[in-house]
C-alpha atoms as a PDB file:
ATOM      1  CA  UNK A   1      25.514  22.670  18.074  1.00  0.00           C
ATOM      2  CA  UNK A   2      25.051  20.408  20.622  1.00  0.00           C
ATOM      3  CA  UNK A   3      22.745  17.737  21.278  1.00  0.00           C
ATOM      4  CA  UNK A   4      19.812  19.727  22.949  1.00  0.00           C
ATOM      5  CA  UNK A   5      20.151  21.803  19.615  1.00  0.00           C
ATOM      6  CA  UNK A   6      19.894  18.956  17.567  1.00  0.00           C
ATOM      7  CA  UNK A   7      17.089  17.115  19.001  1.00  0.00           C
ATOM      8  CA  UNK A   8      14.711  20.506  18.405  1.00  0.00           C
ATOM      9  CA  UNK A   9      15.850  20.415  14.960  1.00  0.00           C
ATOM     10  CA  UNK A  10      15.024  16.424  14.530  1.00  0.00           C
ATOM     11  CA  UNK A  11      11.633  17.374  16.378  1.00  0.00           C
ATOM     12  CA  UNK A  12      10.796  20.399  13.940  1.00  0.00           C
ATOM     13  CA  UNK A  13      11.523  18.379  10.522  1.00  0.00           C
ATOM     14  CA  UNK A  14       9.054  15.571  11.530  1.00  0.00           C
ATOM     15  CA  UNK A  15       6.084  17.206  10.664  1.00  0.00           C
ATOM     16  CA  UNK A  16       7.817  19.025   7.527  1.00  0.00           C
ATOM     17  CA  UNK A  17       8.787  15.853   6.375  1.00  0.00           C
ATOM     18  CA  UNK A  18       5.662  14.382   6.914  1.00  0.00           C
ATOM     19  CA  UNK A  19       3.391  16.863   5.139  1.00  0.00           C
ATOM     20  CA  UNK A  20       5.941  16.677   2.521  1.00  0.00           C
ATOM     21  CA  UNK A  21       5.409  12.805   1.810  1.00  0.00           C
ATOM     22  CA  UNK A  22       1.754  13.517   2.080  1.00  0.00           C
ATOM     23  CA  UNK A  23       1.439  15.656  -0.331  1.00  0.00           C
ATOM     24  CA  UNK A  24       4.076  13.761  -2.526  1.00  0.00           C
ATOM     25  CA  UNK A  25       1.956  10.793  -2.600  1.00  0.00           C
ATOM     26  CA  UNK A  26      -0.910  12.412  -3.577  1.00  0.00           C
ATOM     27  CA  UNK A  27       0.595  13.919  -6.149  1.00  0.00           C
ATOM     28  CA  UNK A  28       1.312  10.383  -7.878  1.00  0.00           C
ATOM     29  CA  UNK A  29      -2.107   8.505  -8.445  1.00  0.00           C
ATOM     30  CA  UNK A  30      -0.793   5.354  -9.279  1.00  0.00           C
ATOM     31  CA  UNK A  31      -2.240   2.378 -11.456  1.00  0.00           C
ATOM     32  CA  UNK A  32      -5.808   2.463  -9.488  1.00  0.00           C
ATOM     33  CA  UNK A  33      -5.870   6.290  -9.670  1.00  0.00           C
ATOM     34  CA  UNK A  34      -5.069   6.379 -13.000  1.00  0.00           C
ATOM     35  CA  UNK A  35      -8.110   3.363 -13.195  1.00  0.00           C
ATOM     36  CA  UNK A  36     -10.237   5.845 -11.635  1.00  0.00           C
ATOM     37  CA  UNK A  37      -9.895   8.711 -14.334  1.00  0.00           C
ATOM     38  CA  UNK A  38      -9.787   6.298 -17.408  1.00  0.00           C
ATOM     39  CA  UNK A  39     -13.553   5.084 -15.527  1.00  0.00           C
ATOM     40  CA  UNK A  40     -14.551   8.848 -15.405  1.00  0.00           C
ATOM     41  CA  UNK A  41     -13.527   9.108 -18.979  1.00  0.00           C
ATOM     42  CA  UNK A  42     -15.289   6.254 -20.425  1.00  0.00           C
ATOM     43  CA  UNK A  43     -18.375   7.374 -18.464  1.00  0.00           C
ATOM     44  CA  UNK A  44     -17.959  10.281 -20.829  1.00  0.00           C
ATOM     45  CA  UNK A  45     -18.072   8.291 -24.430  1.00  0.00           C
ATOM     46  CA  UNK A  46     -20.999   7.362 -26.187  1.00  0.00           C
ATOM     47  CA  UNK A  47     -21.549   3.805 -25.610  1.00  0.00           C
ATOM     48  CA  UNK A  48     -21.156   2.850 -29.379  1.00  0.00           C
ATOM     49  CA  UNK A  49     -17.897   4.382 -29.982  1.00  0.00           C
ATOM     50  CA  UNK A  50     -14.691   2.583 -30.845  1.00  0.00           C
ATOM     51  CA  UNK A  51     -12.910   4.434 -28.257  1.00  0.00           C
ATOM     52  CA  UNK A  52     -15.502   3.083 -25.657  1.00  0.00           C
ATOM     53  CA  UNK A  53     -14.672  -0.438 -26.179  1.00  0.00           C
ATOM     54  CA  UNK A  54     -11.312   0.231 -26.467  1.00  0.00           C
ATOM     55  CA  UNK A  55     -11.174   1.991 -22.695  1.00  0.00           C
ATOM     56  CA  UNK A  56     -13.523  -0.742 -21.607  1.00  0.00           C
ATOM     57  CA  UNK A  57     -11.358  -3.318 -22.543  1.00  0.00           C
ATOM     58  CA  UNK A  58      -8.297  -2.049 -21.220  1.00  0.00           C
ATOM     59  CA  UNK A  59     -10.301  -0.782 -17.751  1.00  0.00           C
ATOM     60  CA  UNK A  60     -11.044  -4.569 -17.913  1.00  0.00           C
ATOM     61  CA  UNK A  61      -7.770  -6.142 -18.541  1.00  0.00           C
ATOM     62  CA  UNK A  62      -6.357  -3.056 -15.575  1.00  0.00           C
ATOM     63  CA  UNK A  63      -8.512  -4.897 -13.361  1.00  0.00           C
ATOM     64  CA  UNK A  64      -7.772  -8.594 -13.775  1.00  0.00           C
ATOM     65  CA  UNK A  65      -4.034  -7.766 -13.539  1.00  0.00           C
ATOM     66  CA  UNK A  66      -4.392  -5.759 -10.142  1.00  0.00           C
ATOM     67  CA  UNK A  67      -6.683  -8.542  -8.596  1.00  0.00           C
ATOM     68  CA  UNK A  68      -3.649 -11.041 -10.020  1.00  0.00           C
ATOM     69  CA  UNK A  69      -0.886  -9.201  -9.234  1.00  0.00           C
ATOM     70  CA  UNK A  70      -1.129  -6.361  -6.646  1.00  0.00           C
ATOM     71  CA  UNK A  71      -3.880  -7.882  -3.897  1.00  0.00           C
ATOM     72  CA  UNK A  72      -1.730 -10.994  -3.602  1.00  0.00           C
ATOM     73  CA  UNK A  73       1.488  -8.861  -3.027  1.00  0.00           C
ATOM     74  CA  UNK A  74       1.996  -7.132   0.230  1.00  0.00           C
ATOM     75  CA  UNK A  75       4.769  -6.475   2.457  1.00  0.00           C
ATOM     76  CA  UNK A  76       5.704  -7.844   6.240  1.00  0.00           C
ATOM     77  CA  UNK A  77       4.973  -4.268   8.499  1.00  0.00           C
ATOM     78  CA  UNK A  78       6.244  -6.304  11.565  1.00  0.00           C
ATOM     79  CA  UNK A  79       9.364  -7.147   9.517  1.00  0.00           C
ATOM     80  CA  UNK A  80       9.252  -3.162   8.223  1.00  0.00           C
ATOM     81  CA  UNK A  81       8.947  -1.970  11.785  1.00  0.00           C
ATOM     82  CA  UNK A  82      11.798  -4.380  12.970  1.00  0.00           C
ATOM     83  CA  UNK A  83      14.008  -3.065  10.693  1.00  0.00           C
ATOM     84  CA  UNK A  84      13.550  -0.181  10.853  1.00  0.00           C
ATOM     85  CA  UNK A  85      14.178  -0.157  14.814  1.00  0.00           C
ATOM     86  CA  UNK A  86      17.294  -1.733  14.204  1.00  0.00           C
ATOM     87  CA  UNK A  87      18.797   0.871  11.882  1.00  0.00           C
ATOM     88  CA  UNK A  88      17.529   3.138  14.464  1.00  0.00           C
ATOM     89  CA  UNK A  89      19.396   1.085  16.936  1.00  0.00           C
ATOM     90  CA  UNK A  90      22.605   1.008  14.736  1.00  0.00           C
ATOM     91  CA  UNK A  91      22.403   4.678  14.244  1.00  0.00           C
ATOM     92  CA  UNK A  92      22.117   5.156  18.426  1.00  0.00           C
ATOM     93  CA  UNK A  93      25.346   2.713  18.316  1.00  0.00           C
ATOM     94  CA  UNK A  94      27.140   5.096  15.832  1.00  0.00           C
ATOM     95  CA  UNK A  95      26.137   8.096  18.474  1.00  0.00           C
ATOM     96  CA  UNK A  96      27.637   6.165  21.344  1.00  0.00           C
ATOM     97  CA  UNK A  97      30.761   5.006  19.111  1.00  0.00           C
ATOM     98  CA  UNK A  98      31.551   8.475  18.177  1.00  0.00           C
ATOM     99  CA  UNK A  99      31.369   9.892  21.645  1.00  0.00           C
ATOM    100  CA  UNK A 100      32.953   7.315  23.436  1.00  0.00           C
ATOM    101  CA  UNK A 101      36.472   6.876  24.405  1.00  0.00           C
ATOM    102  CA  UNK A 102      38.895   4.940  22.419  1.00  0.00           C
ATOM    103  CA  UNK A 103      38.666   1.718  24.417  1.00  0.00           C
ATOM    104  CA  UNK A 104      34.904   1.043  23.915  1.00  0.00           C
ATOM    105  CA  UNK A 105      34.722   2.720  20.536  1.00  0.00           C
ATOM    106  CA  UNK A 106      35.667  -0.265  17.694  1.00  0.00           C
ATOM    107  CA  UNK A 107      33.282  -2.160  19.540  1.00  0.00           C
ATOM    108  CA  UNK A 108      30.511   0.046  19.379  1.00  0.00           C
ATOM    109  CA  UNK A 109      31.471   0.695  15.470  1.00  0.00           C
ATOM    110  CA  UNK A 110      31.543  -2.955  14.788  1.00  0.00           C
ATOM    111  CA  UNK A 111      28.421  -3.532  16.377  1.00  0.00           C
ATOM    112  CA  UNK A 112      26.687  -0.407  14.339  1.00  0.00           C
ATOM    113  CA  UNK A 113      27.924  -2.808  11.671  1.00  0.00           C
ATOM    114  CA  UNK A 114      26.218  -5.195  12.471  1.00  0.00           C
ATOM    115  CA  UNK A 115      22.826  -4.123  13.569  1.00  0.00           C
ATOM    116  CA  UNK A 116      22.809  -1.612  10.408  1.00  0.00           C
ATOM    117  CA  UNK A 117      23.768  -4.729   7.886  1.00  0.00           C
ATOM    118  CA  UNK A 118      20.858  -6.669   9.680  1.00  0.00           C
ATOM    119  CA  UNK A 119      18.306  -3.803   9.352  1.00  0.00           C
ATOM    120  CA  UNK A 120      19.360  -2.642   6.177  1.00  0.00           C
ATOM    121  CA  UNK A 121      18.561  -6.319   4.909  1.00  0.00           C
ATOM    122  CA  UNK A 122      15.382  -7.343   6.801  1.00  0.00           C
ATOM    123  CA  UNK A 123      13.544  -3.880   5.799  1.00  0.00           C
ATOM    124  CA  UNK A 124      14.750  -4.787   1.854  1.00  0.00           C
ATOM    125  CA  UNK A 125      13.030  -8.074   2.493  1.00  0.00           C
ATOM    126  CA  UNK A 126      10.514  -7.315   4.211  1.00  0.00           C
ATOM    127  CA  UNK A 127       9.452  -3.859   2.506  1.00  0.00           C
ATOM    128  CA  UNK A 128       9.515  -5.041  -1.256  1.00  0.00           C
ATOM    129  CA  UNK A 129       5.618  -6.719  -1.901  1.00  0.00           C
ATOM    130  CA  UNK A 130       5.589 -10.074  -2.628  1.00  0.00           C
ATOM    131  CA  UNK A 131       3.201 -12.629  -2.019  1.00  0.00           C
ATOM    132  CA  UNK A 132       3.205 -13.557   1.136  1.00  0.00           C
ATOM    133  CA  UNK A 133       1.498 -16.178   3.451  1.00  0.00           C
ATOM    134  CA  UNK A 134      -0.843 -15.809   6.477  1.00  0.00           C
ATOM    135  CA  UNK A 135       2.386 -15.453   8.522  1.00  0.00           C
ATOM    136  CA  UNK A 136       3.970 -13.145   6.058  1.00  0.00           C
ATOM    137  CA  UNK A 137       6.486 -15.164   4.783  1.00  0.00           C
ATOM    138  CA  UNK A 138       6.951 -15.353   1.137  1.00  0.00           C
ATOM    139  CA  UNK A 139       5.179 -17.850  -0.796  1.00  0.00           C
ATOM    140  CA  UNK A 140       8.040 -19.098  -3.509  1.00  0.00           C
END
C-alpha cells in the first residue's frame, strides 16, 4: 500500500471511530447519570419510607462531593491540544525518519524521541483533572 492508499484509509476510520466513542460514552452514565436515575427513583417512593430517606441522603451527600470534588477539577485543553500536536508531530518525524536516507535518519529518530517524550508527558499532565487556576495551572 502506499501512501495515497493509506491516507483514504486514515480518512474513512475518522468517522467510524468517532461514532464509536460516541456511542461508547453514552453507554457509560457516569456519577451524575447515575445521580439522575437514583432522582427518578426516589421520585418514585412514598415520601415516608425508609428507603426514601435513605436515597435522599445519599442523592444529598452525591451532590456535596461532586460540587467538592469534580467542578473544581478540570483539565488544561490548550495543554491537551499541544500535546497532542506534538505526538502528531513526533509521529510525522517517525514518517520522515523511516523514509529517509541513512544520513538524515538517527536524527530524525532522535528527534521523534524527543517531541513524542514531550507530548506524551504534557498531555498526561495536562489531560488528568485537577484543580486548576484561572491560567490552568495546578493549584498544589
Amino acid at each position: 500500500m502506499d501512501s495515497d492508499d493509506w491516507s483514504k484509509v486514515v480518512l474513512a476510520a475518522i468517522p467510524v471511530v468517532g461514532a464509536v466513542a460516541k456511542s461508547l460514552r453514552g453507554a457509560v452514565k457516569g456519577r451524575r447519570g447515575r445521580l439522575i436515575s437514583d432522582a427518578a427513583l426516589l421520585a418514585k417512593l412514598p415520601p415516608d419510607s425508609a428507603a426514601y430517606k435513605r436515597l435522599l441522603g445519599h442523592l444529598d451527600e452525591e451532590v456535596a462531593r461532586i460540587i467538592d470534588e469534580e467542578d473544581r477539577k478540570r483539565r488544561d485543553v490548550v495543554g491537551v491540544v499541544l500535546g497532542v500536536a506534538l505526538l502528531a508531530g513526533a509521529a510525522a518525524l517517525v514518517v520522515s525518519a523511516w523514509r529517509s536516507d541513512g544520513d538524515v535518519s538517527p536524527f530524525l529518530w532522535a528527534a521523534a524521541a524527543v517531541v513524542a517524550f514531550l507530548g506524551t508527558v504534557g498531555l498526561v499532565q495536562d489531560a488528568t483533572p485537577r484543580a486548576r487556576d484561572d491560567t490552568g495551572r495546578p493549584i498544589k
